[in-house]
PDB file of N, CA and C in Angstrom:
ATOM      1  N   UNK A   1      99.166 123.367  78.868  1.00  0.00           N
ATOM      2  CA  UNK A   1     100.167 123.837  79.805  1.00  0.00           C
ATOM      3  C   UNK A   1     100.440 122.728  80.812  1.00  0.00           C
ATOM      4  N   UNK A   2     101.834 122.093  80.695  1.00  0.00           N
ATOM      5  CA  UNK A   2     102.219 121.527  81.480  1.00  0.00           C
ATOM      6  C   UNK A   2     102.998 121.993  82.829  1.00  0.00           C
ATOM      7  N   UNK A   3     102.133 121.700  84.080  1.00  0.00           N
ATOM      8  CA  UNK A   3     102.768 122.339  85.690  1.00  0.00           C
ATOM      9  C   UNK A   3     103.284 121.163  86.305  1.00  0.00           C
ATOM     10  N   UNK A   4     103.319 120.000  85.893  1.00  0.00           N
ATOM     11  CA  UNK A   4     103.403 118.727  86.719  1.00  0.00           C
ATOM     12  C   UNK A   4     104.568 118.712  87.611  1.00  0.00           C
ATOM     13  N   UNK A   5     105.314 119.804  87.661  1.00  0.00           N
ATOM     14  CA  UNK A   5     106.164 120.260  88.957  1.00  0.00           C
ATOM     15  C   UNK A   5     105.863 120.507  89.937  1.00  0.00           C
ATOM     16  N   UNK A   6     104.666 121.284  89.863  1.00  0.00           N
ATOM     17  CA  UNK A   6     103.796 121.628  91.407  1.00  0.00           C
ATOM     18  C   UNK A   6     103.704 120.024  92.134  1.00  0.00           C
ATOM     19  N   UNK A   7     103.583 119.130  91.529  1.00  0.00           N
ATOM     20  CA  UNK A   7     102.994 117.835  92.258  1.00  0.00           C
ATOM     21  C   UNK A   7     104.740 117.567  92.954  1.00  0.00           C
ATOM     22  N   UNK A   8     105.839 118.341  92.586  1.00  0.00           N
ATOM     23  CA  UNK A   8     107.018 117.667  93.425  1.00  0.00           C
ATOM     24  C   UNK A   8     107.812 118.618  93.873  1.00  0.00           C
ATOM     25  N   UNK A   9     107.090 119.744  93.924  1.00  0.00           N
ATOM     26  CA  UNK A   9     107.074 121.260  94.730  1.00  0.00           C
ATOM     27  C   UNK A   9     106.876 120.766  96.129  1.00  0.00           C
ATOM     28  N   UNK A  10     107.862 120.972  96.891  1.00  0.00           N
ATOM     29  CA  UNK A  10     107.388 120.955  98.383  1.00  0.00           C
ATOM     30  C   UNK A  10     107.027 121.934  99.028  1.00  0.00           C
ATOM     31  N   UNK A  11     105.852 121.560 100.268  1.00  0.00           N
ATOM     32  CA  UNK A  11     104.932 122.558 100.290  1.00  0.00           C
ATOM     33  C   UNK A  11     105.958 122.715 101.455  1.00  0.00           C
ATOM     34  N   UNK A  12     106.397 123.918 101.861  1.00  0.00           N
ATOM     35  CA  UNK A  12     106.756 124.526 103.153  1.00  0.00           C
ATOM     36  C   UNK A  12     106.226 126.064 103.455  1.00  0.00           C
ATOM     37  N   UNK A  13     105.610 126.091 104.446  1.00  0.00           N
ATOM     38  CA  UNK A  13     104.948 127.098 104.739  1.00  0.00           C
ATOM     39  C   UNK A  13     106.130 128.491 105.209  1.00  0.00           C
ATOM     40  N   UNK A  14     107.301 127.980 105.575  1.00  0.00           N
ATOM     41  CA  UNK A  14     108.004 129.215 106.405  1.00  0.00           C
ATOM     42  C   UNK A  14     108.844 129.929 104.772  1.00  0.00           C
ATOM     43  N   UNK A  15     108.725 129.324 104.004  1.00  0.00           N
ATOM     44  CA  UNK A  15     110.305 130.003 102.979  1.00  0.00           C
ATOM     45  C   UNK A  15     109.019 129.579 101.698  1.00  0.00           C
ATOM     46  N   UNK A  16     108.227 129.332 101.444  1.00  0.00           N
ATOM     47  CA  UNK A  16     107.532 128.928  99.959  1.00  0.00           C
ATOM     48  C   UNK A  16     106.777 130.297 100.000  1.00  0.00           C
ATOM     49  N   UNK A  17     107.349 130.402  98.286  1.00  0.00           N
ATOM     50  CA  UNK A  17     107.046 131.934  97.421  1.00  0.00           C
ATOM     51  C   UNK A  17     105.742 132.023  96.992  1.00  0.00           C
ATOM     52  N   UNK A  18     104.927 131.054  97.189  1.00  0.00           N
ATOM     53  CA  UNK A  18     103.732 130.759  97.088  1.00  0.00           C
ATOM     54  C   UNK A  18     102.558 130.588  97.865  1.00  0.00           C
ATOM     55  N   UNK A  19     102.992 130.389  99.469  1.00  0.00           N
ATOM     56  CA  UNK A  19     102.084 130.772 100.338  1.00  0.00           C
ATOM     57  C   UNK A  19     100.946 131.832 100.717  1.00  0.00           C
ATOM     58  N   UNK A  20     101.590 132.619 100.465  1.00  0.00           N
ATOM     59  CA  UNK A  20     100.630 134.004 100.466  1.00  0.00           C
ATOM     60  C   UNK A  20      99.812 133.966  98.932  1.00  0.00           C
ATOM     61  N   UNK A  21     100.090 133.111  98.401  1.00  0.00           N
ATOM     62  CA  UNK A  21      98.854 133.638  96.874  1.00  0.00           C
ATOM     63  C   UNK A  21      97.709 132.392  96.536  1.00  0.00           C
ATOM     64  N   UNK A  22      97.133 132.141  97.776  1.00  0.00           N
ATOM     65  CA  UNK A  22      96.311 131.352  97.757  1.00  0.00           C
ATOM     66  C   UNK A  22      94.984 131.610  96.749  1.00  0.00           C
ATOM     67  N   UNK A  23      94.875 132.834  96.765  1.00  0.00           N
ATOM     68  CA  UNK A  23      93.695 133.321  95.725  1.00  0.00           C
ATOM     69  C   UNK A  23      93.990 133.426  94.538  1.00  0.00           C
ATOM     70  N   UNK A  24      95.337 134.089  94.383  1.00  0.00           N
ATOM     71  CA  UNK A  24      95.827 133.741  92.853  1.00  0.00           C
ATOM     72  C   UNK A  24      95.816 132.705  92.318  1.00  0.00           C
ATOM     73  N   UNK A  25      96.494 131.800  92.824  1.00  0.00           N
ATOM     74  CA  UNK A  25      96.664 130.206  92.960  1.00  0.00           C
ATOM     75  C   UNK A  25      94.987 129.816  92.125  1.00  0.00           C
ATOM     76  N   UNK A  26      93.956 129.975  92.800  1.00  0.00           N
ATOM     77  CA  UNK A  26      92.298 129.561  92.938  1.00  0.00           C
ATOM     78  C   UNK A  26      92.207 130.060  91.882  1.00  0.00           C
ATOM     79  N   UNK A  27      92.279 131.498  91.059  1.00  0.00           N
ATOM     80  CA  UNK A  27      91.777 132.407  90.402  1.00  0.00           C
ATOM     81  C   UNK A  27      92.412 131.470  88.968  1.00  0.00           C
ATOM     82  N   UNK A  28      94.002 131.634  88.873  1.00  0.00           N
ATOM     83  CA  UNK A  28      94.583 130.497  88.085  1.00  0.00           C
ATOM     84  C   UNK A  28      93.839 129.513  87.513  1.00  0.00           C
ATOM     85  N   UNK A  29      93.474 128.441  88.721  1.00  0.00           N
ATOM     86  CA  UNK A  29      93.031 126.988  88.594  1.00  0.00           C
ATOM     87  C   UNK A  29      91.652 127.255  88.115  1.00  0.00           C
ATOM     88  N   UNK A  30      90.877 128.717  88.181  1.00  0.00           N
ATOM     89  CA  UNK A  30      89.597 128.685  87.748  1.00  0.00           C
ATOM     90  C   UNK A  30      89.565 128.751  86.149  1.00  0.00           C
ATOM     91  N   UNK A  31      90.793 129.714  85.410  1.00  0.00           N
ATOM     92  CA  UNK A  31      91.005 129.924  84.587  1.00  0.00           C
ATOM     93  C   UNK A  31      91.241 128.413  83.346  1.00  0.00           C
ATOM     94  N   UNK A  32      91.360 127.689  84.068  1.00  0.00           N
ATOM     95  CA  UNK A  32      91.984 126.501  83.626  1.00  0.00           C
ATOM     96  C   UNK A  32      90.559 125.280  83.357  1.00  0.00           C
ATOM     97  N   UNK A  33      89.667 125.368  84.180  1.00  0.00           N
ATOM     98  CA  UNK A  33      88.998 124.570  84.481  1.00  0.00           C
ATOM     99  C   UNK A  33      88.041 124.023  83.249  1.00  0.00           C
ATOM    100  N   UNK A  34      87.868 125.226  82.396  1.00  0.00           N
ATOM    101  CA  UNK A  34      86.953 124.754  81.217  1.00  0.00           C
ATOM    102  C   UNK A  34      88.073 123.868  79.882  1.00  0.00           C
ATOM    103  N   UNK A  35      89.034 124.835  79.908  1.00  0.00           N
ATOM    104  CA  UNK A  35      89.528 124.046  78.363  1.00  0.00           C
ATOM    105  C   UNK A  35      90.763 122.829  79.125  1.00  0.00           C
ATOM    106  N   UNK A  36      91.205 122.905  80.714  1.00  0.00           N
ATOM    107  CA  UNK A  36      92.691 122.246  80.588  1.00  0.00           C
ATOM    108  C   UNK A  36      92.231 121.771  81.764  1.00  0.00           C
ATOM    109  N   UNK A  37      91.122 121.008  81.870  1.00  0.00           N
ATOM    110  CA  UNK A  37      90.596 120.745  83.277  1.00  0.00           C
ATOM    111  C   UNK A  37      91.683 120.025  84.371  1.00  0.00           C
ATOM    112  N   UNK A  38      93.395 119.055  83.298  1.00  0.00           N
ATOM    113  CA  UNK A  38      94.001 118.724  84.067  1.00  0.00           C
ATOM    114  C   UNK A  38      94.460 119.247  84.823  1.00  0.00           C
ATOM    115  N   UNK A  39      95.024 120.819  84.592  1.00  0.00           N
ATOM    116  CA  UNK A  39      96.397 122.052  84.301  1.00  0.00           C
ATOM    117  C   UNK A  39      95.421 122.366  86.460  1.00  0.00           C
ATOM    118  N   UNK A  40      94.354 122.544  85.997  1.00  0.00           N
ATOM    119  CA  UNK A  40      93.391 122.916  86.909  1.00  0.00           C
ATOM    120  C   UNK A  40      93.420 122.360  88.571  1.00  0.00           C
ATOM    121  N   UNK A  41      93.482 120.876  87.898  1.00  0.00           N
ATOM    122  CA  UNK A  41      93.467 119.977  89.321  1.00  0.00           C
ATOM    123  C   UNK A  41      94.670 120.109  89.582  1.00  0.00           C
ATOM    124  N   UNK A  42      95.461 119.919  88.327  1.00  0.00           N
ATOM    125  CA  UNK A  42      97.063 120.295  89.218  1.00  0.00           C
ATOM    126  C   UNK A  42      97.234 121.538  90.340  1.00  0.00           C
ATOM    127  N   UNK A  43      96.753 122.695  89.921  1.00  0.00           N
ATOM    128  CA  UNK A  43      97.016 123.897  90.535  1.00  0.00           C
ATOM    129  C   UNK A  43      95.854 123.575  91.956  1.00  0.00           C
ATOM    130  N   UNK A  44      94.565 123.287  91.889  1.00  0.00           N
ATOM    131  CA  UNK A  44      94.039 123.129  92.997  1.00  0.00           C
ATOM    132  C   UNK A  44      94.721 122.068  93.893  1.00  0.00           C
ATOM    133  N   UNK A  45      95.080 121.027  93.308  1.00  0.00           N
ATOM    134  CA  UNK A  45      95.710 119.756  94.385  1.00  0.00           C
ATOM    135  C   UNK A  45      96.862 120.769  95.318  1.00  0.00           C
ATOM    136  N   UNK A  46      97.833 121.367  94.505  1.00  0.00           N
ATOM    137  CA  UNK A  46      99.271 121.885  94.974  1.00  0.00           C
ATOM    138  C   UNK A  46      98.324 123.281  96.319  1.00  0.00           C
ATOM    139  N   UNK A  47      97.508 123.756  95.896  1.00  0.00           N
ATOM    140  CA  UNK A  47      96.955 124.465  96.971  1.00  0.00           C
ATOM    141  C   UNK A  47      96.344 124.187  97.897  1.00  0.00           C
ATOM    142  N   UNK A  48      95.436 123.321  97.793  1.00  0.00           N
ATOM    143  CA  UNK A  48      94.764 122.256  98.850  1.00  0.00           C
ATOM    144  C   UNK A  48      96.205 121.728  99.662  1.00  0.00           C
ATOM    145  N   UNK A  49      97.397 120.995  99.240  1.00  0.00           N
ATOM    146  CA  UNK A  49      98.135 120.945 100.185  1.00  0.00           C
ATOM    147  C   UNK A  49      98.827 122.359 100.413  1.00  0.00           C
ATOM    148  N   UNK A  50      99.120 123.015 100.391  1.00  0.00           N
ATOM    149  CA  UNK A  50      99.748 124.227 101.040  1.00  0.00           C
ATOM    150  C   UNK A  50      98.943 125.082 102.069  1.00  0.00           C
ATOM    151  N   UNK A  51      97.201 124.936 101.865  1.00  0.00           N
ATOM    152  CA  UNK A  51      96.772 125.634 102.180  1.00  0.00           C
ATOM    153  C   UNK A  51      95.995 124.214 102.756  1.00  0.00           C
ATOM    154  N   UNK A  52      95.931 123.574 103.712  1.00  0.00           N
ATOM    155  CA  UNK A  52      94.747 122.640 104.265  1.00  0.00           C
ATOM    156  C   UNK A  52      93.930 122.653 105.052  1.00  0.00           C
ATOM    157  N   UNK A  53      93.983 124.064 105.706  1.00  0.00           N
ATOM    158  CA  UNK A  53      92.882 124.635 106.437  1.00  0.00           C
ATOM    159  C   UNK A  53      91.860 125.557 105.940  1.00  0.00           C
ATOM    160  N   UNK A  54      92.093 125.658 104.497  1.00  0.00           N
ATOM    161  CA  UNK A  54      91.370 126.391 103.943  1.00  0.00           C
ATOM    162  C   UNK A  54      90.506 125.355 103.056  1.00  0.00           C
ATOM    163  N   UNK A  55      88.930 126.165 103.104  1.00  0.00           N
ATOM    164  CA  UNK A  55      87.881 125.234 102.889  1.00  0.00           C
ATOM    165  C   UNK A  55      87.746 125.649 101.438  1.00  0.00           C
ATOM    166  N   UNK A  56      88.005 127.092 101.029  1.00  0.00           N
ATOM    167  CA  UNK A  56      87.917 127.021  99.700  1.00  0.00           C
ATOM    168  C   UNK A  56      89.144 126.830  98.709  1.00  0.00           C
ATOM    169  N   UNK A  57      90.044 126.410  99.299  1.00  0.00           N
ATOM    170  CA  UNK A  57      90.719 125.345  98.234  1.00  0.00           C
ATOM    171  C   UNK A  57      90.798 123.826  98.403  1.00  0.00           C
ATOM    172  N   UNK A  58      90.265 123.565  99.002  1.00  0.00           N
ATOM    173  CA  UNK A  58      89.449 122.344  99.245  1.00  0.00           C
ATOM    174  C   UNK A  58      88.177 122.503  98.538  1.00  0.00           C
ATOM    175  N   UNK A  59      87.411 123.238  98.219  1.00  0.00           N
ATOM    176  CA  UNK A  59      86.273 123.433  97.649  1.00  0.00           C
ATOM    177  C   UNK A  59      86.467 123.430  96.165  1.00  0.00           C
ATOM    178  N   UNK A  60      87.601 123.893  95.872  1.00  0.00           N
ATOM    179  CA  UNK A  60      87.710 124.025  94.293  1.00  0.00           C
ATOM    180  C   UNK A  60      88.764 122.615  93.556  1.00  0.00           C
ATOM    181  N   UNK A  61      89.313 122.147  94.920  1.00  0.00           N
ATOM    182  CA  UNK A  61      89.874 120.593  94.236  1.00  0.00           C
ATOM    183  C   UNK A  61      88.916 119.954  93.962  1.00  0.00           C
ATOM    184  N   UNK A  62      87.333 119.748  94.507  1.00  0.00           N
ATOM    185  CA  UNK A  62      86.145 118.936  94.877  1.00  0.00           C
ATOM    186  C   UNK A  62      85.933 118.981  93.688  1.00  0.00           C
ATOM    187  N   UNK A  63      85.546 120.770  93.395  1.00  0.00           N
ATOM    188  CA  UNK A  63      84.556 120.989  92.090  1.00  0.00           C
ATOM    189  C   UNK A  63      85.533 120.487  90.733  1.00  0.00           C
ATOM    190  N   UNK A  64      87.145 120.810  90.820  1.00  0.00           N
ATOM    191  CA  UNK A  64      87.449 120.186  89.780  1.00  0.00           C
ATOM    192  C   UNK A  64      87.326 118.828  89.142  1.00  0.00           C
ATOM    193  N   UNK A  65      87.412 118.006  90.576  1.00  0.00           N
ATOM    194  CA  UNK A  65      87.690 116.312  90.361  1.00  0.00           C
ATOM    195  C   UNK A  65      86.472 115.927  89.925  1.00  0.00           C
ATOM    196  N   UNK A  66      85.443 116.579  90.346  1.00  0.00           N
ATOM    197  CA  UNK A  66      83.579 116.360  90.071  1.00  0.00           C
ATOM    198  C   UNK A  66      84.045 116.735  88.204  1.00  0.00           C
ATOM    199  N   UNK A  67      83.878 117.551  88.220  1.00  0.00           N
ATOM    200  CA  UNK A  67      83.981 117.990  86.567  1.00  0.00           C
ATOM    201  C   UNK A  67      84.523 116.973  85.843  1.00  0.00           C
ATOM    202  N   UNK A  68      85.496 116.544  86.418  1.00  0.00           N
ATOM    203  CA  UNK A  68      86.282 115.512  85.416  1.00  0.00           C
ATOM    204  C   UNK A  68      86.154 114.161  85.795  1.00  0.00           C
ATOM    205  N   UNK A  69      85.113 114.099  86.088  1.00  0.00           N
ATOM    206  CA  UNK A  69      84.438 112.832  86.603  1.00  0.00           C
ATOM    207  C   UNK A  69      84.776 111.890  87.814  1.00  0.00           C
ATOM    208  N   UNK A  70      85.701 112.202  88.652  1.00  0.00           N
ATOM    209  CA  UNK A  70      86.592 111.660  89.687  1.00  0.00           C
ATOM    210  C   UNK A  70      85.825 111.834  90.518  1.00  0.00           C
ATOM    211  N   UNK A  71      84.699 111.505  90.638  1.00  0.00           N
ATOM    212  CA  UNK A  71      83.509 111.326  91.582  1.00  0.00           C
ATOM    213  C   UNK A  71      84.089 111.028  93.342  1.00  0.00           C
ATOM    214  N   UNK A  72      84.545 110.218  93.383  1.00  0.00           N
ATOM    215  CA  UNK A  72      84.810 109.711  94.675  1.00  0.00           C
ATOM    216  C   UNK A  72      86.244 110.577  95.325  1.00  0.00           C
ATOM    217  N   UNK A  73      87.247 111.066  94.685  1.00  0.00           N
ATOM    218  CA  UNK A  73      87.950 112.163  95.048  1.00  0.00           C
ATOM    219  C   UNK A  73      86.992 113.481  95.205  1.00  0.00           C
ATOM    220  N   UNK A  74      86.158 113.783  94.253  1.00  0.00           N
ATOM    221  CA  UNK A  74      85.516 115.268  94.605  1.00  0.00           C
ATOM    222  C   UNK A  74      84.492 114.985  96.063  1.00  0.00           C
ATOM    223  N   UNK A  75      83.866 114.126  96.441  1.00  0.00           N
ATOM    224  CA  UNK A  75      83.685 113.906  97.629  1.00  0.00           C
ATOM    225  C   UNK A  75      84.332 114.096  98.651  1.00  0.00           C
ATOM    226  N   UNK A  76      85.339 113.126  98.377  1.00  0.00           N
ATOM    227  CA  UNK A  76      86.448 113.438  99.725  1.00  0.00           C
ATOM    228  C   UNK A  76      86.936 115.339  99.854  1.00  0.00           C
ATOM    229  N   UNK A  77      87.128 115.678  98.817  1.00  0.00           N
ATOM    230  CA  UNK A  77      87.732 117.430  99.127  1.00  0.00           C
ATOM    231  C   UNK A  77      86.830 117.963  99.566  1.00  0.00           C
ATOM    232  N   UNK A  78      85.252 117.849  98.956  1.00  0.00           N
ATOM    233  CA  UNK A  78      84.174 118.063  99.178  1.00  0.00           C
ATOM    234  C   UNK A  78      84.054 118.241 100.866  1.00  0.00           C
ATOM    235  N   UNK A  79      84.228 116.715 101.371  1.00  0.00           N
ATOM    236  CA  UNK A  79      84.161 116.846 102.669  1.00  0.00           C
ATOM    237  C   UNK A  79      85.067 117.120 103.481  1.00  0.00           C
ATOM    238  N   UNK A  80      86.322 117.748 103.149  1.00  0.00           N
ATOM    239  CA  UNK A  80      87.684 118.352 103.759  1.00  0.00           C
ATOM    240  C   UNK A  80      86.784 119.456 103.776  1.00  0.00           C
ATOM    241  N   UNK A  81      86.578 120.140 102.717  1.00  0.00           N
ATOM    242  CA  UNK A  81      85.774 121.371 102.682  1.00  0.00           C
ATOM    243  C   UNK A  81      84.414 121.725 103.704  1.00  0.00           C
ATOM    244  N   UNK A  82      83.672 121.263 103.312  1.00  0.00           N
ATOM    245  CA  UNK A  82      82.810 120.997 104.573  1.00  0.00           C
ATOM    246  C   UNK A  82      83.006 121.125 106.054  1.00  0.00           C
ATOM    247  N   UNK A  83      84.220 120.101 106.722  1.00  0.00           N
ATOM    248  CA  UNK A  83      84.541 120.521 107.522  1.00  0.00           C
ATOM    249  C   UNK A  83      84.885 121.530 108.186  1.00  0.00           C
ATOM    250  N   UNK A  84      85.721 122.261 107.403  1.00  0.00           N
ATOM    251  CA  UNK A  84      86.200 123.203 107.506  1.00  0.00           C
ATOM    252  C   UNK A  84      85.166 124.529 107.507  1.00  0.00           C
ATOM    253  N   UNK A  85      84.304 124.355 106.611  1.00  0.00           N
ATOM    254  CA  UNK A  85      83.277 125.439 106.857  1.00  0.00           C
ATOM    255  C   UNK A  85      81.746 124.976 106.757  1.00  0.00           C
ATOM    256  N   UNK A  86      81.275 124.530 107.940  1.00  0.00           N
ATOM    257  CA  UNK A  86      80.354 123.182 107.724  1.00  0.00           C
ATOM    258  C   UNK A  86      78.806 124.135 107.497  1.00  0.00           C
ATOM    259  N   UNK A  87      78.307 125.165 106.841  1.00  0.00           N
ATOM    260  CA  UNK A  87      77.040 125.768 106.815  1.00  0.00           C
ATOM    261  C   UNK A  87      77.206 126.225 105.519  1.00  0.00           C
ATOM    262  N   UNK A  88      78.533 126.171 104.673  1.00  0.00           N
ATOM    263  CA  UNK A  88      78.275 126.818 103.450  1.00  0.00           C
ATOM    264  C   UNK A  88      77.518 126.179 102.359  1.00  0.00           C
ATOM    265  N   UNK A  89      76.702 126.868 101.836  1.00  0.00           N
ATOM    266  CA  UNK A  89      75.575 126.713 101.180  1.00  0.00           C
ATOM    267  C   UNK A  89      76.335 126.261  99.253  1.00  0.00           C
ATOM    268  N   UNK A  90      77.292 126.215  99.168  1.00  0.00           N
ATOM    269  CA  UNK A  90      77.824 126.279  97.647  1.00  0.00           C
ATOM    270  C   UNK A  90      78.500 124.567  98.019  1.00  0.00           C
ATOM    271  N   UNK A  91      79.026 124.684  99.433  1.00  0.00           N
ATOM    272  CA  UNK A  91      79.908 123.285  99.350  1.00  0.00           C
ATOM    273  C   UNK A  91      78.618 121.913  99.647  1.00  0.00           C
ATOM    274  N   UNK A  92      77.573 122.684 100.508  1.00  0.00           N
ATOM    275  CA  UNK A  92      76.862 121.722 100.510  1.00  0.00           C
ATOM    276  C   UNK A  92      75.958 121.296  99.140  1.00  0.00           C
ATOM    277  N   UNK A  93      75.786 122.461  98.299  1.00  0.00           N
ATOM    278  CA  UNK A  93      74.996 121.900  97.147  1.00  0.00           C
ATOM    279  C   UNK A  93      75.433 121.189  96.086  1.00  0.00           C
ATOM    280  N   UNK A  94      77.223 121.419  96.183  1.00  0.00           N
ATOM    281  CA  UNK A  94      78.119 120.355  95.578  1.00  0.00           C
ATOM    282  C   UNK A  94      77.888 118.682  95.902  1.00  0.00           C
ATOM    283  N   UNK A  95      78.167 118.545  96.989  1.00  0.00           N
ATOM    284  CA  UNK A  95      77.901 117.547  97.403  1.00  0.00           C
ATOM    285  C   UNK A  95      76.676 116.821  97.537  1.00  0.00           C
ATOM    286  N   UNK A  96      75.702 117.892  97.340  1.00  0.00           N
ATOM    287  CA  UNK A  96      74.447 116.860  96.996  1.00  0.00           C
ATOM    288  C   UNK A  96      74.532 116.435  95.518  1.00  0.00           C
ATOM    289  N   UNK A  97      75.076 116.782  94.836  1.00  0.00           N
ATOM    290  CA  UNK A  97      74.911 116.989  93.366  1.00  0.00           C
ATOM    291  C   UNK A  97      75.900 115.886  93.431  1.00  0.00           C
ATOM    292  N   UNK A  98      76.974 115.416  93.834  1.00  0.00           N
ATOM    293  CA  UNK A  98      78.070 114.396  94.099  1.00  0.00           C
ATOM    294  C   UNK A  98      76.903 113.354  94.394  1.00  0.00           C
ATOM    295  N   UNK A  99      76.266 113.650  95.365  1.00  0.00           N
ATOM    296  CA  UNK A  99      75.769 112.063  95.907  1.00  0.00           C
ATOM    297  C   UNK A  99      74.571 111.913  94.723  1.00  0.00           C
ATOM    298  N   UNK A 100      74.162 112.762  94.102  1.00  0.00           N
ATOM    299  CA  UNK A 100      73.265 111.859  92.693  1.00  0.00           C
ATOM    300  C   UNK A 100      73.643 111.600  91.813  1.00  0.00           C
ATOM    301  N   UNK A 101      75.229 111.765  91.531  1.00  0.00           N
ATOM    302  CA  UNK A 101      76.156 111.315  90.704  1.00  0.00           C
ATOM    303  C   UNK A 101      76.311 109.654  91.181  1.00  0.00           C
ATOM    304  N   UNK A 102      76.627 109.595  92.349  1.00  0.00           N
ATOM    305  CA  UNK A 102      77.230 107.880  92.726  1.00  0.00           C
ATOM    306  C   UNK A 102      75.973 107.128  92.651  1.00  0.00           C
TER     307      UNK A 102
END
C-alpha cells in the first residue's frame, strides 16, 4: 500500500479531516508495522507532524524507525517522546534498547 501522499498532505490543524483521529491514525500504522514496515513510518511520520505534542506518536515513529533499522532517527522521536512524557516506562525501555543498538 502506497500513502506517499501523506508526506505532501499539509498538516493544518484548524480545517484537516484528520486531526481528531490521532489514534486511528496509531492503530493504522500499528497494523502496518509487521508486513509494510514502510506504509507504517509513513502513517506515523504524517502523525508525529500533526500531532507534535503528543508523546505517543512520537513514540510509535521511534519504535517504527528502530524496527527498520534507522537507528539514529528512532532516537531522535524516541527523545521527542520522552520529552514530552519524561517517566514513561515503555519510551524509556525503547531507548535503552536504542542505545545497545549504536
Amino acid at each position: 500500500m502506497d500513502i506517499k501522499w501523506l508526506s505532501f498532505h499539509r498538516c493544518d490543524r484548524t480545517n484537516d479531516i484528520y486531526y481528531s483521529k490521532e489514534k486511528e491514525i496509531n492503530i493504522l500504522g500499528k497494523m502496518f508495522i509487521d508486513n509494510t514496515i514502510e506504509t507504517a513510518i509513513q502513517l506515523f511520520s504524517y502523525n508525529s507532524r500533526l500531532h507534535a505534542e503528543s508523546w505517543q506518536a512520537q513514540f510509535n515513529l521511534g519504535y517504527a524507525y528502530k524496527e527498520y533499522g534507522e537507528i539514529s532517527l528512532a532516537r531522535k522521536y524516541l527523545c521527542k517522546a520522552q520529552a514530552l512524557n519524561p517517566d514513561n516506562k515503555d519510551i524509556i525501555r525503547l531507548l535503552n534498547e536504542v542505545s545497545k543498538i549504536e
